[in-house]
Protein backbone atom coordinates (compact mmCIF):
# COMPACT_ATOMS: atom_id res chain seq x y z
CA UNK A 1 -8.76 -8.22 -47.70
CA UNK A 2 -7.69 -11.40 -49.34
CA UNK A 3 -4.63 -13.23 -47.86
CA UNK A 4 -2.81 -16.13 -49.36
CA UNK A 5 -3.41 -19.43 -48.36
CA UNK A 6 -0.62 -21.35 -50.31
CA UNK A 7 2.93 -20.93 -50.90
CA UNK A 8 3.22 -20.74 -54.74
CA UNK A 9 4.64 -17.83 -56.02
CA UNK A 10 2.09 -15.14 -58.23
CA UNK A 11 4.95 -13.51 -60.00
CA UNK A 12 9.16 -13.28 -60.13
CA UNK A 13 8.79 -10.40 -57.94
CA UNK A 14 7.92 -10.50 -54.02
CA UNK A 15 5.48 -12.58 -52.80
CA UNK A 16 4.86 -12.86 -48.70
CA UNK A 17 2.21 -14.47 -46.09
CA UNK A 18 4.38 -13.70 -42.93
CA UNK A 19 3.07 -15.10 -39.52
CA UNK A 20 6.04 -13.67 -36.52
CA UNK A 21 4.51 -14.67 -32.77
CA UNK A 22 7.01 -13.05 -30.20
CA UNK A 23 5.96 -12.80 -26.60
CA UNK A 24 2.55 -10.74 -26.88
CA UNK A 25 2.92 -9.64 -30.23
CA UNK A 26 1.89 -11.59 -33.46
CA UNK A 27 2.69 -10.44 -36.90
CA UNK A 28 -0.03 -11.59 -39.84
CA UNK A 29 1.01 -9.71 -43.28
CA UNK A 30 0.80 -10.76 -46.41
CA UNK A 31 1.82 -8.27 -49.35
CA UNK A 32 3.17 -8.98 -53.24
CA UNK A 33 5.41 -6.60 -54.49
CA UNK A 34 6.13 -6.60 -58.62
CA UNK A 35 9.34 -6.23 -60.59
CA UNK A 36 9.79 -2.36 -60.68
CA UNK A 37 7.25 -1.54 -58.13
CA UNK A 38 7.37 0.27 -55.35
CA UNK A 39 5.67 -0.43 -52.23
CA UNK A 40 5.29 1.69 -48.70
CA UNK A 41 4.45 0.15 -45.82
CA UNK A 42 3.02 3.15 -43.61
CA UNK A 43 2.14 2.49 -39.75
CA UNK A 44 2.83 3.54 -36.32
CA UNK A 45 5.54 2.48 -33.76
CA UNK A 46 5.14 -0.80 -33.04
CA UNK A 47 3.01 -2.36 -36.08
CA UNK A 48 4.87 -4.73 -37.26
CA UNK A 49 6.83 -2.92 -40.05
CA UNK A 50 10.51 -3.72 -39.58
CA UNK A 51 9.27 -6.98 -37.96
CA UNK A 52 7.85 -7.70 -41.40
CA UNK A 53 10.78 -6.39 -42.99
CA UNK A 54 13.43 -7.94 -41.36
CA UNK A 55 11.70 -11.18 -41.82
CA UNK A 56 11.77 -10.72 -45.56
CA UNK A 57 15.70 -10.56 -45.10
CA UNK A 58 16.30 -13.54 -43.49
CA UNK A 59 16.83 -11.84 -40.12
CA UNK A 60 13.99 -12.68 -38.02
CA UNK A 61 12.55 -16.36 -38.38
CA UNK A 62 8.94 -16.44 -39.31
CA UNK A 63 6.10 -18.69 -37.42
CA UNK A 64 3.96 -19.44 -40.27
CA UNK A 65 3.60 -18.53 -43.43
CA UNK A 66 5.93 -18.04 -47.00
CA UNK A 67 8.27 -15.52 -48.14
CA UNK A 68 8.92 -16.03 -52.26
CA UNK A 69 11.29 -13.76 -53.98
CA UNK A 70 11.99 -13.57 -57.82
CA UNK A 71 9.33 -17.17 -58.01
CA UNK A 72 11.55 -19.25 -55.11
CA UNK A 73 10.85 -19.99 -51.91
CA UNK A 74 13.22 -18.73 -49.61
CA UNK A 75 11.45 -19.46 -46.12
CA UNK A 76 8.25 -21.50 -45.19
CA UNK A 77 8.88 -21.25 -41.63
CA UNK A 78 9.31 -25.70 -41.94
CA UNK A 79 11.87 -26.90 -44.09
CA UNK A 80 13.12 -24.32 -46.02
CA UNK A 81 14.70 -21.04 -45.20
CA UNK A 82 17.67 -20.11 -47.57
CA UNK A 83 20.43 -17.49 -45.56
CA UNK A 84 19.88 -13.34 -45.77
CA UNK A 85 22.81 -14.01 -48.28
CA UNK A 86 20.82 -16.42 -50.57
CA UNK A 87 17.80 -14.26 -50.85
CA UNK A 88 18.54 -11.98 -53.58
CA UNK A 89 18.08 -9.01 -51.13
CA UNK A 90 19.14 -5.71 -50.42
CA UNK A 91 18.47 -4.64 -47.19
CA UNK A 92 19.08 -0.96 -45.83
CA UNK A 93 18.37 -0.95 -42.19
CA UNK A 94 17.20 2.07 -40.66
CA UNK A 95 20.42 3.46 -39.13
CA UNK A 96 22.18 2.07 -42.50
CA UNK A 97 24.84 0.69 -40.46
CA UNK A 98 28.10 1.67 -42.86
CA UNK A 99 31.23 -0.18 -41.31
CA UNK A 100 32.98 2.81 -39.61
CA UNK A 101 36.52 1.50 -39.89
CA UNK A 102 36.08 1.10 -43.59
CA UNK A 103 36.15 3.60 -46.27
CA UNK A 104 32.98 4.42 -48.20
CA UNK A 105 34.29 2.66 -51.39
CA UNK A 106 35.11 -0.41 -49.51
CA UNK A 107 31.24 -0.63 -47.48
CA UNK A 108 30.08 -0.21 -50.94
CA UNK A 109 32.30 -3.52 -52.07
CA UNK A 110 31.58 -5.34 -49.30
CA UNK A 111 28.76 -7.35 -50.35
CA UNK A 112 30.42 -8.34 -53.66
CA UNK A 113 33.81 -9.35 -51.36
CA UNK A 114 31.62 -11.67 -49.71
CA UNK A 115 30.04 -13.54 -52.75
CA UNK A 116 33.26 -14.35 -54.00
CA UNK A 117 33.90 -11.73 -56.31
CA UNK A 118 37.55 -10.42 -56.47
CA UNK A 119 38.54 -7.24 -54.85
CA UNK A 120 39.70 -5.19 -57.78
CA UNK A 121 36.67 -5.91 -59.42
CA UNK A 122 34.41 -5.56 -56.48
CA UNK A 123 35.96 -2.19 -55.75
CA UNK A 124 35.68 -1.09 -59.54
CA UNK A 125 31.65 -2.09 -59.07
CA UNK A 126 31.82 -0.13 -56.45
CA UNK A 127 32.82 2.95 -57.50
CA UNK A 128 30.56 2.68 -60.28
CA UNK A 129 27.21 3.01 -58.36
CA UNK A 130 28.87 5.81 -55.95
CA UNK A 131 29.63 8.09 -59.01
CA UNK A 132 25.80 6.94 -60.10
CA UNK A 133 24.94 8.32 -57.13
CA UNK A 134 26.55 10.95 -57.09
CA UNK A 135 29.28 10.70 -54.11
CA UNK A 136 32.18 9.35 -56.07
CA UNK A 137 34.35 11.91 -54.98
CA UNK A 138 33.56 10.15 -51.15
CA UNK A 139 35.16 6.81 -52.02
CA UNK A 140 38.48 7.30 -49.88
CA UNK A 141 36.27 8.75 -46.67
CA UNK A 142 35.18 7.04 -43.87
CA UNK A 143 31.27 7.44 -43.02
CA UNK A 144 32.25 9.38 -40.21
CA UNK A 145 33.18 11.99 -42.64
CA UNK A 146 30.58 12.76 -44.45
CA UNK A 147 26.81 13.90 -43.85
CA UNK A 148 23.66 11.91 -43.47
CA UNK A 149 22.37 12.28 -46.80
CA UNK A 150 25.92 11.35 -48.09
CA UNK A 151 25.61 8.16 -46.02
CA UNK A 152 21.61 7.23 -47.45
CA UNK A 153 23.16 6.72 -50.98
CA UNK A 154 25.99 5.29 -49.75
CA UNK A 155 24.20 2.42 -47.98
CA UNK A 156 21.86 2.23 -51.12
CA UNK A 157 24.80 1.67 -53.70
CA UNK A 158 25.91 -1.08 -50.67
CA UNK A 159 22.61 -2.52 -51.13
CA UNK A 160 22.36 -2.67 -55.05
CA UNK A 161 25.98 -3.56 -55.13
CA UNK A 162 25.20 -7.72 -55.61
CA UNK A 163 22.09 -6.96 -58.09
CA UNK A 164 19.10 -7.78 -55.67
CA UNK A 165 15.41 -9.05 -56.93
CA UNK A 166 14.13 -7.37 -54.00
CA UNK A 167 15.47 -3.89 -52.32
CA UNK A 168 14.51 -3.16 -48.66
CA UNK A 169 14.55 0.29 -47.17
CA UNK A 170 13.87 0.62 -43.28
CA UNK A 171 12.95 4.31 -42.83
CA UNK A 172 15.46 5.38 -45.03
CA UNK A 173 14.75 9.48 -44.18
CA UNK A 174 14.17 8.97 -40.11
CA UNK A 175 18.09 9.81 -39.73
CA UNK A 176 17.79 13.28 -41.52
CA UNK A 177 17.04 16.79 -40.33
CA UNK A 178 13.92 18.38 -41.96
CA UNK A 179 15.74 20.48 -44.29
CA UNK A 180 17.48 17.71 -45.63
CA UNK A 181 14.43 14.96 -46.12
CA UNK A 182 13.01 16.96 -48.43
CA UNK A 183 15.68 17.20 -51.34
CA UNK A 184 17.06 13.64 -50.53
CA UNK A 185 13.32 11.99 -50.89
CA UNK A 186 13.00 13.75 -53.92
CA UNK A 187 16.45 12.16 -54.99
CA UNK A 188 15.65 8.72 -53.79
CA UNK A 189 12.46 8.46 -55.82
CA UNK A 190 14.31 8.93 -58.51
CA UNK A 191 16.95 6.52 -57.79
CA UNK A 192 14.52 3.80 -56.92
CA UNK A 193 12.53 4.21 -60.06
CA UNK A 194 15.71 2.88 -61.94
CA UNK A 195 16.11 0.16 -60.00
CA UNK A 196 14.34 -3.04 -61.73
CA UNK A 197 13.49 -4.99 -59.11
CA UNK A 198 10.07 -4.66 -56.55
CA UNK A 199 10.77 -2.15 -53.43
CA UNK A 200 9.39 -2.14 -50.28
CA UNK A 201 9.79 1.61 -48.27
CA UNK A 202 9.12 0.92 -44.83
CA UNK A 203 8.11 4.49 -43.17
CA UNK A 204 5.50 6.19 -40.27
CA UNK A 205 5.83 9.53 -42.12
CA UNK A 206 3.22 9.39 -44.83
CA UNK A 207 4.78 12.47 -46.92
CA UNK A 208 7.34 9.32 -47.70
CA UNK A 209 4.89 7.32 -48.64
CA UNK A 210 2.74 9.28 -50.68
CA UNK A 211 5.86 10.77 -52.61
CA UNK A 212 7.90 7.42 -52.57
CA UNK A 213 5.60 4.92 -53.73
CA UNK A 214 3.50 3.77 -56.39
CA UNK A 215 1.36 1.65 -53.57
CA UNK A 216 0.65 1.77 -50.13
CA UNK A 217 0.25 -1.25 -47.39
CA UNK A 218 -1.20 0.14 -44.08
CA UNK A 219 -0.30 -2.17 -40.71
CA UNK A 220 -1.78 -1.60 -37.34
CA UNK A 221 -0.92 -3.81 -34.81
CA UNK A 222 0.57 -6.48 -37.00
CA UNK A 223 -1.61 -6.75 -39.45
CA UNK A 224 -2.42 -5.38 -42.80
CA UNK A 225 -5.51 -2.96 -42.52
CA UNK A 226 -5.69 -0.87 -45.74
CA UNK A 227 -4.24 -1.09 -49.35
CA UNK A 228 -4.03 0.62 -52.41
CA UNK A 229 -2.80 4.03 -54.38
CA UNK A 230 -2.01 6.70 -52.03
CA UNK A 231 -4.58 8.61 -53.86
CA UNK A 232 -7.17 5.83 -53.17
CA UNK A 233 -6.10 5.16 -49.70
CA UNK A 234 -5.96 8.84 -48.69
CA UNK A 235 -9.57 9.92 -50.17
CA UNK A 236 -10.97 6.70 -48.63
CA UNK A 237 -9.47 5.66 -45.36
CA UNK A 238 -10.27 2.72 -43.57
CA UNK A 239 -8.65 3.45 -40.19
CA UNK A 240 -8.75 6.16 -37.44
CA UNK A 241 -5.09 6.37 -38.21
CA UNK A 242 -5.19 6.74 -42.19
CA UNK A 243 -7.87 9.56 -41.10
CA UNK A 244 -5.94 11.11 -38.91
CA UNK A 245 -2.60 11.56 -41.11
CA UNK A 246 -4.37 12.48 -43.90
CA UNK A 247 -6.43 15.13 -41.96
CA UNK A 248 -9.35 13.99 -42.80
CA UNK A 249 -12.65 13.58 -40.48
CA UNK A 250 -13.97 9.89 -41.04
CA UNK A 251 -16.98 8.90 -39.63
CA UNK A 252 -19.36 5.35 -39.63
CA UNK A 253 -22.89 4.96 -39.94
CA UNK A 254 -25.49 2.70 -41.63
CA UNK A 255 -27.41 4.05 -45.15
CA UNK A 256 -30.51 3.52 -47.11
CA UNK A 257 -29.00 5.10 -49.97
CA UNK A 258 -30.33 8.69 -49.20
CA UNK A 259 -29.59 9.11 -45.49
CA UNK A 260 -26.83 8.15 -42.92
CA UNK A 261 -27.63 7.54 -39.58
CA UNK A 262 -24.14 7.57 -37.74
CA UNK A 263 -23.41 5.59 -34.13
CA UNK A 264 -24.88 9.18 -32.49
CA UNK A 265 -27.86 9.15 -33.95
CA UNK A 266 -27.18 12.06 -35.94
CA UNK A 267 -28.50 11.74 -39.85
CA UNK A 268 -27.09 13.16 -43.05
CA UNK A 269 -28.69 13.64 -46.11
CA UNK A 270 -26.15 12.11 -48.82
CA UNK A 271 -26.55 11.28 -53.05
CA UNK A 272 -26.64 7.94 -54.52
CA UNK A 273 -24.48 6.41 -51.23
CA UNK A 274 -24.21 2.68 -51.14
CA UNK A 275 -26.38 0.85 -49.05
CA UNK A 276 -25.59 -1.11 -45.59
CA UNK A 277 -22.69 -0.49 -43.42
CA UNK A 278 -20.68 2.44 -44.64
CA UNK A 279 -17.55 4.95 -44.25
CA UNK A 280 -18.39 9.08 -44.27
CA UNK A 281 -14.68 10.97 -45.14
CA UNK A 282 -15.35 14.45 -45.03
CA UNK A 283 -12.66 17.06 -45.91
CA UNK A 284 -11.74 19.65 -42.98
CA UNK A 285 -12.25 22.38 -45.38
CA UNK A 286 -16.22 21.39 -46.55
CA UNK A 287 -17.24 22.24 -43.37
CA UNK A 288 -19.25 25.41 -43.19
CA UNK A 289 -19.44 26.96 -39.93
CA UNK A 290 -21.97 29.57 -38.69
CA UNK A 291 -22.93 31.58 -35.51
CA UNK A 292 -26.86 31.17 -36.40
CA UNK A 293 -28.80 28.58 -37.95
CA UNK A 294 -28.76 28.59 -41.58
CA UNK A 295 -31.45 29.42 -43.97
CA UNK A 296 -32.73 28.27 -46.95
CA UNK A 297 -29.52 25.74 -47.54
CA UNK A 298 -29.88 21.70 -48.84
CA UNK A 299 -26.88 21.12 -46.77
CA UNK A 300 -26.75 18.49 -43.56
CA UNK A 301 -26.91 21.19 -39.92
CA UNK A 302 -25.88 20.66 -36.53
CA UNK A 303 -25.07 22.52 -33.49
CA UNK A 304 -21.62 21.58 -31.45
CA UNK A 305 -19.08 23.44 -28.97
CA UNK A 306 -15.94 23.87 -30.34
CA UNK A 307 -12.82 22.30 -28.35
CA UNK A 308 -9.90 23.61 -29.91
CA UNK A 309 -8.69 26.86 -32.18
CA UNK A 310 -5.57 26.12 -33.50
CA UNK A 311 -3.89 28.04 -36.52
CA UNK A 312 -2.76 25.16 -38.99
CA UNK A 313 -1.01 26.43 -42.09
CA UNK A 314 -2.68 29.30 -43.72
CA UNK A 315 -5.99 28.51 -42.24
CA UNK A 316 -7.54 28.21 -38.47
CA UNK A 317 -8.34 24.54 -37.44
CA UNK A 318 -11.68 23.99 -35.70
CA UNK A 319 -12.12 21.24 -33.39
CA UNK A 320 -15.60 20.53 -32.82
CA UNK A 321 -17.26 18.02 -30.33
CA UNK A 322 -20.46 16.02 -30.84
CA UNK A 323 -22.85 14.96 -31.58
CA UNK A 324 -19.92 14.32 -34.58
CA UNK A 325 -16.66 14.26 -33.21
CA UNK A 326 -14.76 16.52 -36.36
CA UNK A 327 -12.85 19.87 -37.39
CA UNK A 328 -13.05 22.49 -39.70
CA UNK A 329 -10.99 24.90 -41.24
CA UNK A 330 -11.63 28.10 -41.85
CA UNK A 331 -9.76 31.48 -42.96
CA UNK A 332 -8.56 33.91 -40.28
CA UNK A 333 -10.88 36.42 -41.79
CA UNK A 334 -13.76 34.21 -40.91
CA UNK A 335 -12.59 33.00 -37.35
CA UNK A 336 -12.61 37.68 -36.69
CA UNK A 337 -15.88 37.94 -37.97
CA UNK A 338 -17.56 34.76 -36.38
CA UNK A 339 -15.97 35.77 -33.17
CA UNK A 340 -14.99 32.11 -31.95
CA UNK A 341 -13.46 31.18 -28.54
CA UNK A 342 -12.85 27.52 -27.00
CA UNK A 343 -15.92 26.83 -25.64
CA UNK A 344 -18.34 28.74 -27.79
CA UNK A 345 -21.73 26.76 -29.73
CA UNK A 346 -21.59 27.38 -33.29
CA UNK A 347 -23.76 25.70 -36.32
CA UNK A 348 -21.80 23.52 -38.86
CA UNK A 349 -22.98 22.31 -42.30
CA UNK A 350 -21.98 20.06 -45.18
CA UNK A 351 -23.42 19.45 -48.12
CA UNK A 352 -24.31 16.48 -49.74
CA UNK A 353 -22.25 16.09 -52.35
CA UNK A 354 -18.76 16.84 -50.45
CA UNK A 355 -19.87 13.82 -48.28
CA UNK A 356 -17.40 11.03 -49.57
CA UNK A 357 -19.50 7.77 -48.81
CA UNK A 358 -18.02 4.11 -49.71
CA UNK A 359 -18.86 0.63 -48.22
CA UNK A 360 -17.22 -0.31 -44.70
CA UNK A 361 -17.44 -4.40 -45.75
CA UNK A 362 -14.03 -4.41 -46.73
CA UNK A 363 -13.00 -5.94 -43.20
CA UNK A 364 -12.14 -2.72 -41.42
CA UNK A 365 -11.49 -2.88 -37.69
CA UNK A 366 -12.70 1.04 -37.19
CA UNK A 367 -15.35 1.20 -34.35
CA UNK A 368 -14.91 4.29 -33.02
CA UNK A 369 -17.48 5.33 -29.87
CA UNK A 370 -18.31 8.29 -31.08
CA UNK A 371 -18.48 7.17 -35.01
CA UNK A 372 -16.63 10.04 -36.00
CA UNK A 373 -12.60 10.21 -36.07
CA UNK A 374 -11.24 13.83 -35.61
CA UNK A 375 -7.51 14.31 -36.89
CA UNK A 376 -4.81 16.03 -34.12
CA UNK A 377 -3.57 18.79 -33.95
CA UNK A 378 -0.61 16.87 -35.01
CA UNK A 379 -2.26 15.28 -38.46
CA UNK A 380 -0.67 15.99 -41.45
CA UNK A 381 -3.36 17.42 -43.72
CA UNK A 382 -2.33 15.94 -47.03
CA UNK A 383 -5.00 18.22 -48.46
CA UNK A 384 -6.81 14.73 -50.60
């Protein structure tokens, strides 16, 4: 996963090497976003997101490294590092932070007010993107007044007010109640794709990401660990993480370009997989599971316990221990007639061809004990 190792600028969009070192934690991203892309950066608590974020907008000073927006420099963490205000950006933090005391027309205004441009003119601006928007009729309230979907496009038009290269979006759906996210990510997809400019969506929930973006970055523990489509980086994940929010069962092993041997010992039969070092994804529901043994089938057989019985949507999530850690999903029809219980042993299979196999050179941390990474209960089963 190639990094930069200068500071000149690959396009007028966003180009970034950050290095952040506070206390225990060290930040080491680097990312390029283009003019009228947009970007997600999906990871836990605590990787590094807003860090990386916040640093692109001026407002956290980086160690090491570049930030260039729209082919300038704006920061390399020496001699240069223009104001938030210089840096062609439009930042919406993840609270959005509207000025309570002011009305919605005037938060929207603000940011022109304070490059100089005249109030009558900043307000007529102003008004402008809220009717774009679609909360024109909100110009006279205060953001105490009016709901948190309201407020989202409010602090958006705030943002795009000054014409930024770059727009910024901390979690923009955290603040909103389920029933809500859904409509208003639908709404701000299509809002962003009007915007010209490169956007970066900061988010941990990857239905964001996957609906938001037209790329995904993937940080764990400061750093960048996986990037690419969201199909690419949901059929093919790199991390126990990625696996685990895309409900998939990822597994590592070494191949001769017929069998896997995973970290267990156990061996799958697989067709035309690369050779060396490599990553098995396996979809929850390719897993065949059966009381007995088998007969007379090409696919890959082994005997576990299963942990947990769990209904998960419209089918029953198996979780199943070694010798590969993994679930399966099944119908509820199936679960009656097999007659499973926490605790029973059960035969599972896979065949060859619904084994997903891809090289593991690609500078992936994921060395998992067990070699096999088994979504929660809590993983979101994107269904790749």
């Amino acid at each position: 996963m190639p990094e930069p190792t200068d500071t000149t600028p690959r396009h007028p969009g966003l180009d970034v090497h950050a290095v952040v070192r506070r206390d225990t934690f060290r930040l080491d991203a680097a990312l390029s976003v283009a003019p009228g892309e947009i970007l997600a950066v999906l990871g836990p608590s605590g990787a590094g997101k807003s860090t990386l974020l916040r640093a692109i907008a001026g407002l956290e000073r980086l160690t090491a490294g570049f930030i260039a927006i729209g082919g300038r420099i704006v920061d390399d963490a020496d001699r240069i590092r223009l104001s938030p205000r210089e840096r062609q950006v439009g930042y919406v933090p993840q609270d959005y932070v509207l000025f309570p005391r002011m009305t919605v027309l005037d938060n929207v205004a603000f940011g022109l007010r304070a490059h100089g441009v005249r109030k009558a003119a900043a307000r007529r601006r102003a008004q402008q993107l809220l009717d774009r928007f679609g909360v024109g009729a909100l110009a006279h309230r205060r953001p105490t007044e009016i709901s948190g979907g309201q407020a989202q496009r409010v602090a958006l038009a705030r943002a795009l007010a000054v014409d930024p290269t770059v727009l910024l979006l901390d979690e923009p759906l955290a603040a909103l109640d389920i029933g809500t996210r859904m409509s208003v990510r639908a709404e701000l997809r299509e809002m962003l794709t009007t915007f010209p400019g490169g956007v970066i969506v900061v988010t941990h929930d990857p239905m964001d990401a996957f609906v938001l973006a037209d790329h995904l970055v993937v940080m764990e523990s400061g750093r960048v660990v996986q990037r690419g489509a969201p199909a690419a980086v949901a059929s093919h994940p790199r991390t126990e993480y990625v696996a685990r929010l895309c409900g998939i069962n990822l597994h590592r092993g070494v191949c001769d370009g017929r069998v896997i041997r995973l970290g267990t010992g156990m061996e799958w039969q697989v067709v035309d997989a690369p050779v060396g070092d490599v990553f098995v994804a396996v979809r929850p529901s390719a897993v065949a599971v059966y009381r007995e043994r088998p007969d007379g089938s090409p696919r890959n057989c082994w005997k576990a316990r299963v942990t947990s019985v769990e209904e998960y949507g419209h089918v029953v999530r198996l979780g199943v221990s070694r010798p590969a850690n993994m679930i399966a999903d099944i119908t509820a029809e199936s679960l009656a007639l097999l007659r499973l219980r926490v605790g029973d042993d059960a035969w599972f299979a896979v065949k060859a061809t619904d084994l997903v196999v891809y090289p593991a050179a690609e500078g992936s941390p994921y060395h998992p004990a067990e070699s096999g990474a088994q979504p929660s209960d809590g993983a979101t089963g994107l269904g790749v």
